[in-house]
C-alpha atoms as a PDB file:
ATOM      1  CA  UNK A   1     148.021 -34.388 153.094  1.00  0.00           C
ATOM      2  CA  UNK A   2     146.492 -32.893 149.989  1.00  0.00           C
ATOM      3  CA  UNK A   3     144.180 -34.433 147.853  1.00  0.00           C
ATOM      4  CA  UNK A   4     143.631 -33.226 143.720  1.00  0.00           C
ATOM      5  CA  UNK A   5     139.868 -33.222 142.722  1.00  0.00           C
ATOM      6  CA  UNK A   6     137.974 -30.960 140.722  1.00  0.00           C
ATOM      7  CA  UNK A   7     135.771 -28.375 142.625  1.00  0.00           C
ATOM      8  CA  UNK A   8     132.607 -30.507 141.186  1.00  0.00           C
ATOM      9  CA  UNK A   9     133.850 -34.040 143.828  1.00  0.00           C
ATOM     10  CA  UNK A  10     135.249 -31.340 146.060  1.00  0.00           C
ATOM     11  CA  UNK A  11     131.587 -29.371 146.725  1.00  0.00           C
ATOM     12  CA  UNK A  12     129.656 -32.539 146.592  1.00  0.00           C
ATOM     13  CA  UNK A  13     131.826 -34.211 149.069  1.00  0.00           C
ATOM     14  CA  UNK A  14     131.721 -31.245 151.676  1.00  0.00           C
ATOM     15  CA  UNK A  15     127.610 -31.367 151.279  1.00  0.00           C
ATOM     16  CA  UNK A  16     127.461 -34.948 152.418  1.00  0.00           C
ATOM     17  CA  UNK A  17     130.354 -34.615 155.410  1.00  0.00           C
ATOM     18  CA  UNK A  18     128.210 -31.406 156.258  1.00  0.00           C
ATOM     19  CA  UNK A  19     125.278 -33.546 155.795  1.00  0.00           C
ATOM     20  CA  UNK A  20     126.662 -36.159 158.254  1.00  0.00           C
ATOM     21  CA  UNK A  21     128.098 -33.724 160.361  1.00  0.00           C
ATOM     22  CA  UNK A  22     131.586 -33.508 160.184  1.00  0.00           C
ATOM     23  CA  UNK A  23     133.907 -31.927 157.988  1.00  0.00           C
ATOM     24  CA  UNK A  24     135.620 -33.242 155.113  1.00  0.00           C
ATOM     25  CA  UNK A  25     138.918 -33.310 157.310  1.00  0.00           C
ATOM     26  CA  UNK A  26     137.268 -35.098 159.911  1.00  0.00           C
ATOM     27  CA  UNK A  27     136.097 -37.759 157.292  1.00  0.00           C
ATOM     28  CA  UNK A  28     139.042 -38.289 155.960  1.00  0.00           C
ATOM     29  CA  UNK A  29     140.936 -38.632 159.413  1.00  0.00           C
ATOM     30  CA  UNK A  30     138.095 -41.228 159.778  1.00  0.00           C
ATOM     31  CA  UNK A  31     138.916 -43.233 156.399  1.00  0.00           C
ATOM     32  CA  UNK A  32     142.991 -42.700 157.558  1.00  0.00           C
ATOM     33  CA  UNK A  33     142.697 -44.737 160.972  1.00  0.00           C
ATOM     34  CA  UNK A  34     140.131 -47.173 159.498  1.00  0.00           C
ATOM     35  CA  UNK A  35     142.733 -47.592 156.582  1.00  0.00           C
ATOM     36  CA  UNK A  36     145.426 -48.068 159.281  1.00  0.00           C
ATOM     37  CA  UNK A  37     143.435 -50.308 161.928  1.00  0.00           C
ATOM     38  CA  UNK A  38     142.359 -52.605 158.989  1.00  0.00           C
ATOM     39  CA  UNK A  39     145.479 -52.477 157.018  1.00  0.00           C
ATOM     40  CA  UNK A  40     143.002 -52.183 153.807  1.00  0.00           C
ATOM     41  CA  UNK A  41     140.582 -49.588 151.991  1.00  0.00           C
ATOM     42  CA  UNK A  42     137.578 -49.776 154.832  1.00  0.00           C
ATOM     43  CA  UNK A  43     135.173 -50.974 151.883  1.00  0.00           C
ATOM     44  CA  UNK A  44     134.803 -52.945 148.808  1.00  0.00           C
ATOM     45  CA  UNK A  45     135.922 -51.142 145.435  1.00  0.00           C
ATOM     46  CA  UNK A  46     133.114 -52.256 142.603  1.00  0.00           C
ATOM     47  CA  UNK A  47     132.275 -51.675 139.799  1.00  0.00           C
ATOM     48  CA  UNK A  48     128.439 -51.696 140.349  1.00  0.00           C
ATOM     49  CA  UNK A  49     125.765 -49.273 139.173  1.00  0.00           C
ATOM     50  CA  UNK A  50     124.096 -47.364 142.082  1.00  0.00           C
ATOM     51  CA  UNK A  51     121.369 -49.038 141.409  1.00  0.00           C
ATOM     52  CA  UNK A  52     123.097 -52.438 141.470  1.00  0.00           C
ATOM     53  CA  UNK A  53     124.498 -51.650 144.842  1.00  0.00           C
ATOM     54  CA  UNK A  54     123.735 -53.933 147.704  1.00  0.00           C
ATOM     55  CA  UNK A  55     125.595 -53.461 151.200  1.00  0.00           C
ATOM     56  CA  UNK A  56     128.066 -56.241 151.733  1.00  0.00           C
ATOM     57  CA  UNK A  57     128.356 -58.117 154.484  1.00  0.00           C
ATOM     58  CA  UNK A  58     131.908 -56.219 155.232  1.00  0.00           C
ATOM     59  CA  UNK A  59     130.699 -53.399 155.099  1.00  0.00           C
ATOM     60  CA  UNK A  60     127.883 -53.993 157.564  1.00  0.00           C
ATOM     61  CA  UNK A  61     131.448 -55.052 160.153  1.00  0.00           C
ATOM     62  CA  UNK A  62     133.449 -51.946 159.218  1.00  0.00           C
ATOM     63  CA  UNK A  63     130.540 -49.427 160.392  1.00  0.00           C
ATOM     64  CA  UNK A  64     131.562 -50.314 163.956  1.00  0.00           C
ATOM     65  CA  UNK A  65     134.546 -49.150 163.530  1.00  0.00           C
ATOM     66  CA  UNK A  66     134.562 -45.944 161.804  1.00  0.00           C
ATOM     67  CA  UNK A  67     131.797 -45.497 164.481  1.00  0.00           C
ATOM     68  CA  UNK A  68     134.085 -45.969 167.128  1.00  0.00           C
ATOM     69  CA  UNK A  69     136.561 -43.595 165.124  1.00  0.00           C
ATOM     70  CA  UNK A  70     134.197 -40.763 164.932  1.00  0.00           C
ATOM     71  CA  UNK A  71     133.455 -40.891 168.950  1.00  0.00           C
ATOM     72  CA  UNK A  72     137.579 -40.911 169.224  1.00  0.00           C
ATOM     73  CA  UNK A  73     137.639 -37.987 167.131  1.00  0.00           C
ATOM     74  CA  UNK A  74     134.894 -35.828 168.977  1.00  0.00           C
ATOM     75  CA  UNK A  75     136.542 -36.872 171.979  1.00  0.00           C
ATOM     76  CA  UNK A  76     139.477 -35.643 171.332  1.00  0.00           C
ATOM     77  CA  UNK A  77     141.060 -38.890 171.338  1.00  0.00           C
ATOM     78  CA  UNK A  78     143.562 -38.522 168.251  1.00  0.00           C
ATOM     79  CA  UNK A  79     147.351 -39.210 167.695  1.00  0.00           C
ATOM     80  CA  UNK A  80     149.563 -36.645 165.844  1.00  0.00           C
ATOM     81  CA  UNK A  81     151.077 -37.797 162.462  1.00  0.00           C
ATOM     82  CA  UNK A  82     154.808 -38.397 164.198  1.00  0.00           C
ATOM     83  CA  UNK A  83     152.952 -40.347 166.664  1.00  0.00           C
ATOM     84  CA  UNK A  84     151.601 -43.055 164.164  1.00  0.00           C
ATOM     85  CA  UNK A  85     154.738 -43.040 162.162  1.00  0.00           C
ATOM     86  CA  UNK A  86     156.321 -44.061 165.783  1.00  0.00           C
ATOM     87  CA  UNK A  87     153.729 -46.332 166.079  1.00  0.00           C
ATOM     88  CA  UNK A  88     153.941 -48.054 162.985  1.00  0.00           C
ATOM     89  CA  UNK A  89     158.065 -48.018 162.880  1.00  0.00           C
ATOM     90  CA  UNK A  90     157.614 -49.704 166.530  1.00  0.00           C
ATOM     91  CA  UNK A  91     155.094 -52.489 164.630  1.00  0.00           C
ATOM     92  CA  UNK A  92     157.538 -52.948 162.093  1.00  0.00           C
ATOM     93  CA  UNK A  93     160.680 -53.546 164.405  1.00  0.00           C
ATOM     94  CA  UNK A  94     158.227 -56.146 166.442  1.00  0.00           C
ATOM     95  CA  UNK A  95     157.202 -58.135 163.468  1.00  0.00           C
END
């Protein structure tokens, strides 16, 4: 998967995943499964200031899991990318 951003989002993004502790692959296989267990962005797109922003009560919910995900992914406990396609084909015939 490759992502386009300018070094700028790129260098600042590494900081805080370094900051956090993982790397910036790590986050986003994070984001990926919470996108995939949720079947939606794990968060609310806004349009708030920084200043404005308040948590949100879904937000508060989804922590759980992408805590969950980042104990799977120290673990060890990931699935290759044929794997979830086979997955998600297998959800699709079932439905």
């Amino acid at each position: 998967m490759t992502v386009d951003s300018d070094e700028d989002l790129e260098r600042e993004f590494t900081e805080v995943c370094r900051e956090i502790g993982l790397s910036p692959s790590e986050t986003f296989a994070i984001f990926a499964r919470a996108v995939i267990r949720g079947r939606r962005i794990p968060f609310m797109p806004s349009a708030e200031g920084m200043k404005e922003h308040a948590v949100h009560e879904p937000e508060l919910s989804i922590s759980g899991g992408i805590a969950r995900d980042i104990a799977d992914l120290q673990a060890g406990d990931v699935i290759s990318r044929e794997k979830s396609r086979t997955m998600r084909a297998a959800r699709r015939r079932d439905a």
